[in-house]
Every structure is written in C-alpha cells, then in structure tokens.
Protein backbone atom coordinates (compact mmCIF):
# COMPACT_ATOMS: atom_id res chain seq x y z
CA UNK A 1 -20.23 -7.03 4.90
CA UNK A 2 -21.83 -9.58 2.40
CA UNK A 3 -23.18 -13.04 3.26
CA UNK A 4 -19.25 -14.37 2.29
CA UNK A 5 -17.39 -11.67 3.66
CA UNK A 6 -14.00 -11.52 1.49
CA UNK A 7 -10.90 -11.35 3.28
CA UNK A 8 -7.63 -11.43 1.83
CA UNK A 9 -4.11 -12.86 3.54
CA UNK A 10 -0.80 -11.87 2.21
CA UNK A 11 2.65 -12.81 4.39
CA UNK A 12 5.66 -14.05 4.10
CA UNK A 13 5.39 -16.67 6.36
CA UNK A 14 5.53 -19.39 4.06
CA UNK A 15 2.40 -22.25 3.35
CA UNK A 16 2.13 -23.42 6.49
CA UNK A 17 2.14 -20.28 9.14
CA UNK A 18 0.05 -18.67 6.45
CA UNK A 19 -2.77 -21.78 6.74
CA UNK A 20 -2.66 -21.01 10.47
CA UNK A 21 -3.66 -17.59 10.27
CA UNK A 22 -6.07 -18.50 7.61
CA UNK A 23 -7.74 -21.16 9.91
CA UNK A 24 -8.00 -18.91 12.57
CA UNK A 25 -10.11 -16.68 10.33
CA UNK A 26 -12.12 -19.60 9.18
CA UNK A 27 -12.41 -21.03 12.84
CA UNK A 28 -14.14 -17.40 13.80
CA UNK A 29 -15.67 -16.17 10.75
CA UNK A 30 -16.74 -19.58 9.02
CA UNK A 31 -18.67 -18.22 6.26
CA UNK A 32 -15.82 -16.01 5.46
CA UNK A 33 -14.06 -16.25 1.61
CA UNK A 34 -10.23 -16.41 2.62
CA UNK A 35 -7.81 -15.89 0.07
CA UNK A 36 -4.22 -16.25 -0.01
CA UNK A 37 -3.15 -13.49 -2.36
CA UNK A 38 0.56 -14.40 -1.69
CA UNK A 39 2.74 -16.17 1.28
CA UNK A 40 5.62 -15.53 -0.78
CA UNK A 41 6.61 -12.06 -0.13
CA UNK A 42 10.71 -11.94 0.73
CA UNK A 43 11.13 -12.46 4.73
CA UNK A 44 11.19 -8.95 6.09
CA UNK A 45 10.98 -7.06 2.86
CA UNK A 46 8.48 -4.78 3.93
CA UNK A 47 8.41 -2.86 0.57
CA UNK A 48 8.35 -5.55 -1.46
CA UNK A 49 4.92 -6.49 0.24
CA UNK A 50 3.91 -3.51 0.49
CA UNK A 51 4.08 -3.04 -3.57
CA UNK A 52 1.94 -6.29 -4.01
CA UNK A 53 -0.67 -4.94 -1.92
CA UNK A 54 -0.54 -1.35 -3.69
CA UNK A 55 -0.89 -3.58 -7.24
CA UNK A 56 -2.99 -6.17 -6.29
CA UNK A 57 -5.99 -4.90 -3.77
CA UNK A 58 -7.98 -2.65 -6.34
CA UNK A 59 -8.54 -5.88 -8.23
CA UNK A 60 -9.88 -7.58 -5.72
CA UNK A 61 -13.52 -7.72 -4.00
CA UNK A 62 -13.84 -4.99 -1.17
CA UNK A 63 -13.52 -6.86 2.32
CA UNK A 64 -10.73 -7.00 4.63
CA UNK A 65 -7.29 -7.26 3.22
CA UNK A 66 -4.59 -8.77 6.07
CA UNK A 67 -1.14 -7.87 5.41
CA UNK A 68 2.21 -9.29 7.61
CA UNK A 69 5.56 -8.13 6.75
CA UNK A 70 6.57 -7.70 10.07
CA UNK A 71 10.13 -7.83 11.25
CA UNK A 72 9.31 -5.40 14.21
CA UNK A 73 6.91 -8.06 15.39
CA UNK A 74 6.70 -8.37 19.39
CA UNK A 75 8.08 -4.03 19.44
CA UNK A 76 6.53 -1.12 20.45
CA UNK A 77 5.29 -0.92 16.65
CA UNK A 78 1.69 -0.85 16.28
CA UNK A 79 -1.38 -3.77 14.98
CA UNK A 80 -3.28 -1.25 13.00
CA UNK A 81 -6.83 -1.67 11.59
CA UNK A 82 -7.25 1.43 8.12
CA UNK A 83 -10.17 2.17 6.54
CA UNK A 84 -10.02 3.70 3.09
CA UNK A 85 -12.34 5.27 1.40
CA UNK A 86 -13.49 2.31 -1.31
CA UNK A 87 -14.96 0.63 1.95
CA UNK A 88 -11.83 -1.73 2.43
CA UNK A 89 -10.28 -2.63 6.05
CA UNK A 90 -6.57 -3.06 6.25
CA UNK A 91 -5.27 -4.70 8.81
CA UNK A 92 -1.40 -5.46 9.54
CA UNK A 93 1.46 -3.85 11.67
CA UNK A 94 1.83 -0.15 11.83
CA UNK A 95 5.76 -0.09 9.47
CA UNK A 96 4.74 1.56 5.98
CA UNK A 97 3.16 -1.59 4.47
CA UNK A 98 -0.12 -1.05 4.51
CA UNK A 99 -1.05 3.01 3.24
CA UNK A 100 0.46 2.66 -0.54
CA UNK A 101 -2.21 0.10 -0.55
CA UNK A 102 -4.40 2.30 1.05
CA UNK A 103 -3.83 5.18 -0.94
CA UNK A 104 -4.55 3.57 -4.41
CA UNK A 105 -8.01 2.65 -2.35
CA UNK A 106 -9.38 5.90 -1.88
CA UNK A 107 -7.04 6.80 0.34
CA UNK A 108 -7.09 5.79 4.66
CA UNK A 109 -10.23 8.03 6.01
CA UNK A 110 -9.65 6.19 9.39
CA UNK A 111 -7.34 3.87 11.22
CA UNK A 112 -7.33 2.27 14.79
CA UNK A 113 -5.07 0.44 17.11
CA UNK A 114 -5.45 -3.44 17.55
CA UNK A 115 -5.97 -2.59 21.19
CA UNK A 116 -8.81 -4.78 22.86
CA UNK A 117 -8.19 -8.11 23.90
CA UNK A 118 -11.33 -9.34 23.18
CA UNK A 119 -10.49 -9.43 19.13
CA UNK A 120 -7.36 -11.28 19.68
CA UNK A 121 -6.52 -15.06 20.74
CA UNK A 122 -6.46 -15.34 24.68
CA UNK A 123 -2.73 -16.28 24.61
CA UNK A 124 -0.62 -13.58 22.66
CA UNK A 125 2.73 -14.46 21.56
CA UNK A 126 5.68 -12.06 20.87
CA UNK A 127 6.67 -13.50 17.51
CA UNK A 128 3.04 -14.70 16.02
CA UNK A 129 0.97 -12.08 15.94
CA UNK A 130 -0.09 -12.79 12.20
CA UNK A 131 -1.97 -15.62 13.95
CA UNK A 132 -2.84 -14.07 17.28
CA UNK A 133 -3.45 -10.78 16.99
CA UNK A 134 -4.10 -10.11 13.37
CA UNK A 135 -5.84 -12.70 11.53
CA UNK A 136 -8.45 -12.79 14.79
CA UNK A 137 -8.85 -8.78 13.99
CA UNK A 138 -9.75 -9.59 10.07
CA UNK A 139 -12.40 -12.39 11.04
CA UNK A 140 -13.96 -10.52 13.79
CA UNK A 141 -14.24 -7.19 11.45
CA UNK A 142 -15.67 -9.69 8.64
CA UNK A 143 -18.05 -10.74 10.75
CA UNK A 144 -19.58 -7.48 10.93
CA UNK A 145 -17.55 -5.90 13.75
CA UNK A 146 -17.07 -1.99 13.28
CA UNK A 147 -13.35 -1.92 12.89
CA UNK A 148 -13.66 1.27 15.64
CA UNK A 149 -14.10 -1.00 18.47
CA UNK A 150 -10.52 -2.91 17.88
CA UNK A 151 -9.06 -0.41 19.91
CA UNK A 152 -7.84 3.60 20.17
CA UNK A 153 -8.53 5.60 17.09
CA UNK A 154 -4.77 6.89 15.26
CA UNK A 155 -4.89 9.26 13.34
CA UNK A 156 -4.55 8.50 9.20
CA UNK A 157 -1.52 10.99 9.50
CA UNK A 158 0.36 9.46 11.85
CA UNK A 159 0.78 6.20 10.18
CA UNK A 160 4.02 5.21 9.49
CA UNK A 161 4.58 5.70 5.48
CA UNK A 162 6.41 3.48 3.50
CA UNK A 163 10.35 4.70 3.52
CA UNK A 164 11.38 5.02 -0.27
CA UNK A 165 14.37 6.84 -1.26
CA UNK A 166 13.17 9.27 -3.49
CA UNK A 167 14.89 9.42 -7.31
CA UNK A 168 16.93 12.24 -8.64
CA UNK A 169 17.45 13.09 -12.23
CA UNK A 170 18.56 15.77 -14.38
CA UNK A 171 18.15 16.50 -18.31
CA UNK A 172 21.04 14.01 -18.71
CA UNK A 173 20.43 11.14 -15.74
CA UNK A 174 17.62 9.20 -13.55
CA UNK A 175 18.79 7.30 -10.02
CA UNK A 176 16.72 5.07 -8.64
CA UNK A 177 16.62 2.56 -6.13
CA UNK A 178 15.27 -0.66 -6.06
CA UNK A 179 11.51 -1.16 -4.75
CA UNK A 180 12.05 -5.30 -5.20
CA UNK A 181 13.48 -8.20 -7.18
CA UNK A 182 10.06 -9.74 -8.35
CA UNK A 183 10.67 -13.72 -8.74
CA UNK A 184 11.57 -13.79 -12.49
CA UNK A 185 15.08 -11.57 -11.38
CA UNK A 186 13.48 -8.57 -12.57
CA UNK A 187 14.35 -5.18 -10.92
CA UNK A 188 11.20 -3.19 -10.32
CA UNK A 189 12.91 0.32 -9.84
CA UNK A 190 11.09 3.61 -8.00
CA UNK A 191 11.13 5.57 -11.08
CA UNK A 192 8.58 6.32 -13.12
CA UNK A 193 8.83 6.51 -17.64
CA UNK A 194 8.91 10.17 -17.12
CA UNK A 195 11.29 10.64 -14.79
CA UNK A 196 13.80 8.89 -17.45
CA UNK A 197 15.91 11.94 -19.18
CA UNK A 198 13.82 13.21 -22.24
CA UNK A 199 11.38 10.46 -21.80
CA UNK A 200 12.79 7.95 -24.54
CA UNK A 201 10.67 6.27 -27.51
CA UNK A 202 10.58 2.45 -27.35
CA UNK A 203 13.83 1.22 -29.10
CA UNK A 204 16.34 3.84 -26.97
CA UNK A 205 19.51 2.27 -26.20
CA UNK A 206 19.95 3.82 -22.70
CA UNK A 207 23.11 2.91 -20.40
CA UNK A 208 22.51 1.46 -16.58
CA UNK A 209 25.43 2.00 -14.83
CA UNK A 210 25.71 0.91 -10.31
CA UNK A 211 28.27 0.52 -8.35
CA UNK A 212 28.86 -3.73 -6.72
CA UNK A 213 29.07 -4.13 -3.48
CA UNK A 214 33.65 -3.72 -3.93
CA UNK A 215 33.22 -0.50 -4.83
CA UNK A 216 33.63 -0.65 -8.55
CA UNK A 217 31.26 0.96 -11.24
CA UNK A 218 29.64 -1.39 -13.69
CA UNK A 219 27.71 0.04 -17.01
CA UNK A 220 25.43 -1.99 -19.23
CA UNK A 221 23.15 -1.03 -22.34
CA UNK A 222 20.25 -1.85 -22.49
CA UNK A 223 17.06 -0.61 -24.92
CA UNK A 224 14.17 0.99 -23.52
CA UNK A 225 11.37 -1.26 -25.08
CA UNK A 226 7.69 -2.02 -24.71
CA UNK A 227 7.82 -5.66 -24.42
CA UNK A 228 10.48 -8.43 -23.14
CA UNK A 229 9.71 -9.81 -26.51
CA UNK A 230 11.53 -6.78 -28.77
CA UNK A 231 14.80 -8.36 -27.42
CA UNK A 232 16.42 -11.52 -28.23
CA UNK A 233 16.23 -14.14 -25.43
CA UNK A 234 18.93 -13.49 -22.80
CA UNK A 235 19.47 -9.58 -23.32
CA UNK A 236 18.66 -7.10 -20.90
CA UNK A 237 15.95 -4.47 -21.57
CA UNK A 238 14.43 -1.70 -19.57
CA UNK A 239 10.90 -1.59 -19.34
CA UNK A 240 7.96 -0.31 -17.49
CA UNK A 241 5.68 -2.95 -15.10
CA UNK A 242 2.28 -3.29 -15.12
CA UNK A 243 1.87 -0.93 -12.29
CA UNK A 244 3.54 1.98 -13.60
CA UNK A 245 7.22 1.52 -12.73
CA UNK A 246 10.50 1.14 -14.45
CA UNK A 247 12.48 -1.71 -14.45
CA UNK A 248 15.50 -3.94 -15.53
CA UNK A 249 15.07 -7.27 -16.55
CA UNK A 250 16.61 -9.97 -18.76
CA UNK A 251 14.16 -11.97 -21.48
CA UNK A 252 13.33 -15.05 -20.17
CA UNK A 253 16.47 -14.55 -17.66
CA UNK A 254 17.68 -13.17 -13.99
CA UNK A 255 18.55 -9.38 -14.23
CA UNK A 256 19.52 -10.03 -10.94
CA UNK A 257 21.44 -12.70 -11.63
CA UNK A 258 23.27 -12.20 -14.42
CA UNK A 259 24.46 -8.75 -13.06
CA UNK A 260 25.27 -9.70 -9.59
CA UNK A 261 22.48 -6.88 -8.26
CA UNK A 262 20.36 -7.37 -4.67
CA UNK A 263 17.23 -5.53 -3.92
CA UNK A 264 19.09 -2.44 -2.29
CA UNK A 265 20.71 -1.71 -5.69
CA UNK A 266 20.61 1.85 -6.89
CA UNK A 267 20.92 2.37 -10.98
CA UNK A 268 21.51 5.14 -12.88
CA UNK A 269 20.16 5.51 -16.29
CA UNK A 270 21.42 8.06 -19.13
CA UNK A 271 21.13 7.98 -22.65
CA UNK A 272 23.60 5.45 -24.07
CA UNK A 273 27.09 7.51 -25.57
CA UNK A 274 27.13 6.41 -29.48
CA UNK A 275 29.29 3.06 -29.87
C-alpha cells in the first residue's frame, strides 16, 4: 500500500453510522485517505449497492474498497475480505454485493473469511458489524496487513453471486427487471441495447408495457433516444446509462413516480404498434 493508503466506504447507513465506521478506520490506520463514495444506497437493497460499486470502483485509486448492504447482518452469512486481480481488496458481507464489483476489477483471484479476532473491535455486536467487524478489517489491510491473515481462505467460487433475474426476449419483445430506482426516479433495467428486439436506432418509438401491483396491465410509449434532452421536459424516454444498461426515465421527472413503478418492477419492451 502507498504512504496514504486509499480506502473507500460505501453503506447505507446514513451520515452518521457511516462517520463511525469511517473513524474507526481513521482511529487505526491514521494516515489512511477515507472516502465516502456513497451512504446513500436504499436500506437493504443489496443490488442497488452492489451496481454502484460495479460502476464506480474502476474509477477510483486501487486500495481497499468497504462495502455494507447488509440485511443478513448478525446470520450465519459471511465478513468476506476479495482480492481481484487490479490489486484491489474488497471487503463487506458475503450476499452478492461485492463480486460484480469484483469482476469489472480483474476479476476475485482470492477471498478470505473475516475470521480472526484480532482485526476486529474487542466487543462485536450483532447488528454493527460495518463498524466492528468491517471497517477494522479495511484499516488493518491498509495498513499493510496481507488480507490472508483475516481469517480462512474461501474459495472465489463459492462466493455468493449477486441474484439477478435474468431477461428474456424474442425477435418481437425484451423483459427485464429492475436492477434499481437511481435518485432522479429513473429505472436502471438488467437489459442491455442489444438485447432490445432488432436493436432500435435512436428516435424508435418502442412500447413499455408492466403489470401494477392490482393486477392490471399498463402500456406506455416511449422513444428510444440518446439523450434525456431529445424529449420535451416531462416525457418518458428509454435510454441506456452510463454503465451500459437500459433504462426508463422521465426528462427532468420521476419515471417512478409518474408511473406508479417500485424497484421490483419487471417491463416489457416491443416495438410500438403504428398509432
């Protein structure tokens, strides 16, 4: 590690349980560079955190990269340290939020149990281990610790993955589900632009039709379009994120709002019938 070892917090704790955890780093690794990437991440959404890692960590220095999005906290689930190949250190709780980070990092070459109590606080709580198990983990490994002696190796295969429904399409339709609802109301959608039917130009009216939580099928249009900007300001568009994915949104609105949808909403898009 570098004179400033870099380490990297994201939770969704909230300011204040996320300034505990980074003064716990500080207090053992006071040369450290902590930064809070986010402590916004929707309580429990694991895949919602788990997508700002994957988008966010190859932009950032190597170092150690803490992520908690843990609603199994105080289980039988596992404090995991992974080590991918760009040189990074992972660290968070063993429930598919940490390898699509890993993966876009060269992939997780080793991982290893949060196992000794010497790298954790000397009281361990059963709801806080953000502050007593992992953040202690990430300062001790900045501070030059091999990440081997946390604990047991596991095996890179046997970490949980991240559970994403996968999408099915035809020549005529895509279905997706939702990854997250980022905080402008957007729907960020596990599709990719080629998995839409015949992979449209920009400009394609395309129809988005899911089914609300009575039971009754709603349709929209809405054009497939490079930039929020090629539609007038509250109209829906379809459009793909800076990461990659697909997604519904409203200009300078709530796709979410406006159409009543919730992060475990499943869309299905087909070329729009002629008017």
């Amino acid at each position: 590690m570098p004179d400033r070892p870099f380490v990297s917090l994201t939770t969704d704790f909230g300011a204040a349980y996320t300034a505990i955890c980074a003064g716990v780093i500080y207090s053992i690794a006071p040369s450290a560079n902590v930064l809070v990437l986010s402590d916004e991440v929707t309580p429990y959404a694991v895949t919602e955190g788990a997508m700002l890692l994957r988008q966010a960590l190859p932009y950032l220095p190597a170092g150690v990269h803490v992520g908690i999005v843990d609603p199994g906290v105080g289980t039988p689930r596992r404090p995991v340290a992974v080590v991918t190949g760009r040189g990074d250190v992972l660290i968070g709780p063993d429930n598919g939020l940490l390898p699509p980070a890993a993966e876009v990092l060269g992939g997780a070459i080793h991982a290893y149990e949060l196992a000794d109590p010497a790298y954790r606080l000397p009281e361990v709580s059963t709801s806080f281990h953000g502050r007593d198990i992992f953040s202690p983990a990430a300062a001790h490994v900045a501070n030059g610790l091999p990440p081997a002696e946390l604990g047991p190796r596991v095996p890179p295969s046997a970490l949980r993955p991240l559970q994403v429904p996968p999408v099915t399409k035809d020549d005529d339709a895509l279905t997706a589900s939702t990854l997250y609802i980022d905080r402008f109301g957007s729907l960020v959608l596990a599709a990719r632009r080629d998995d839409l039917p015949a992979t449209p130009a920009y400009g394609t009216p395309l129809e988005v039709t899911w089914t609300t939580r009575d039971g009754t099928p709603r349709t929209i249009r809405a054009p497939f379009v490079e930039t929020f900007g090629s539609v007038a300001e509250g109209e829906p568009l379809l459009w793909v994120d800076s990461s990659g994915w697909l997604g519904l949104a409203v200009n300078q609105g709530s796709a979410a709002a406006r159409f009543g949808l919730a992060s475990d909403a499943v869309l299905t898009i087909r070329p729009a019938t002629e008017e």
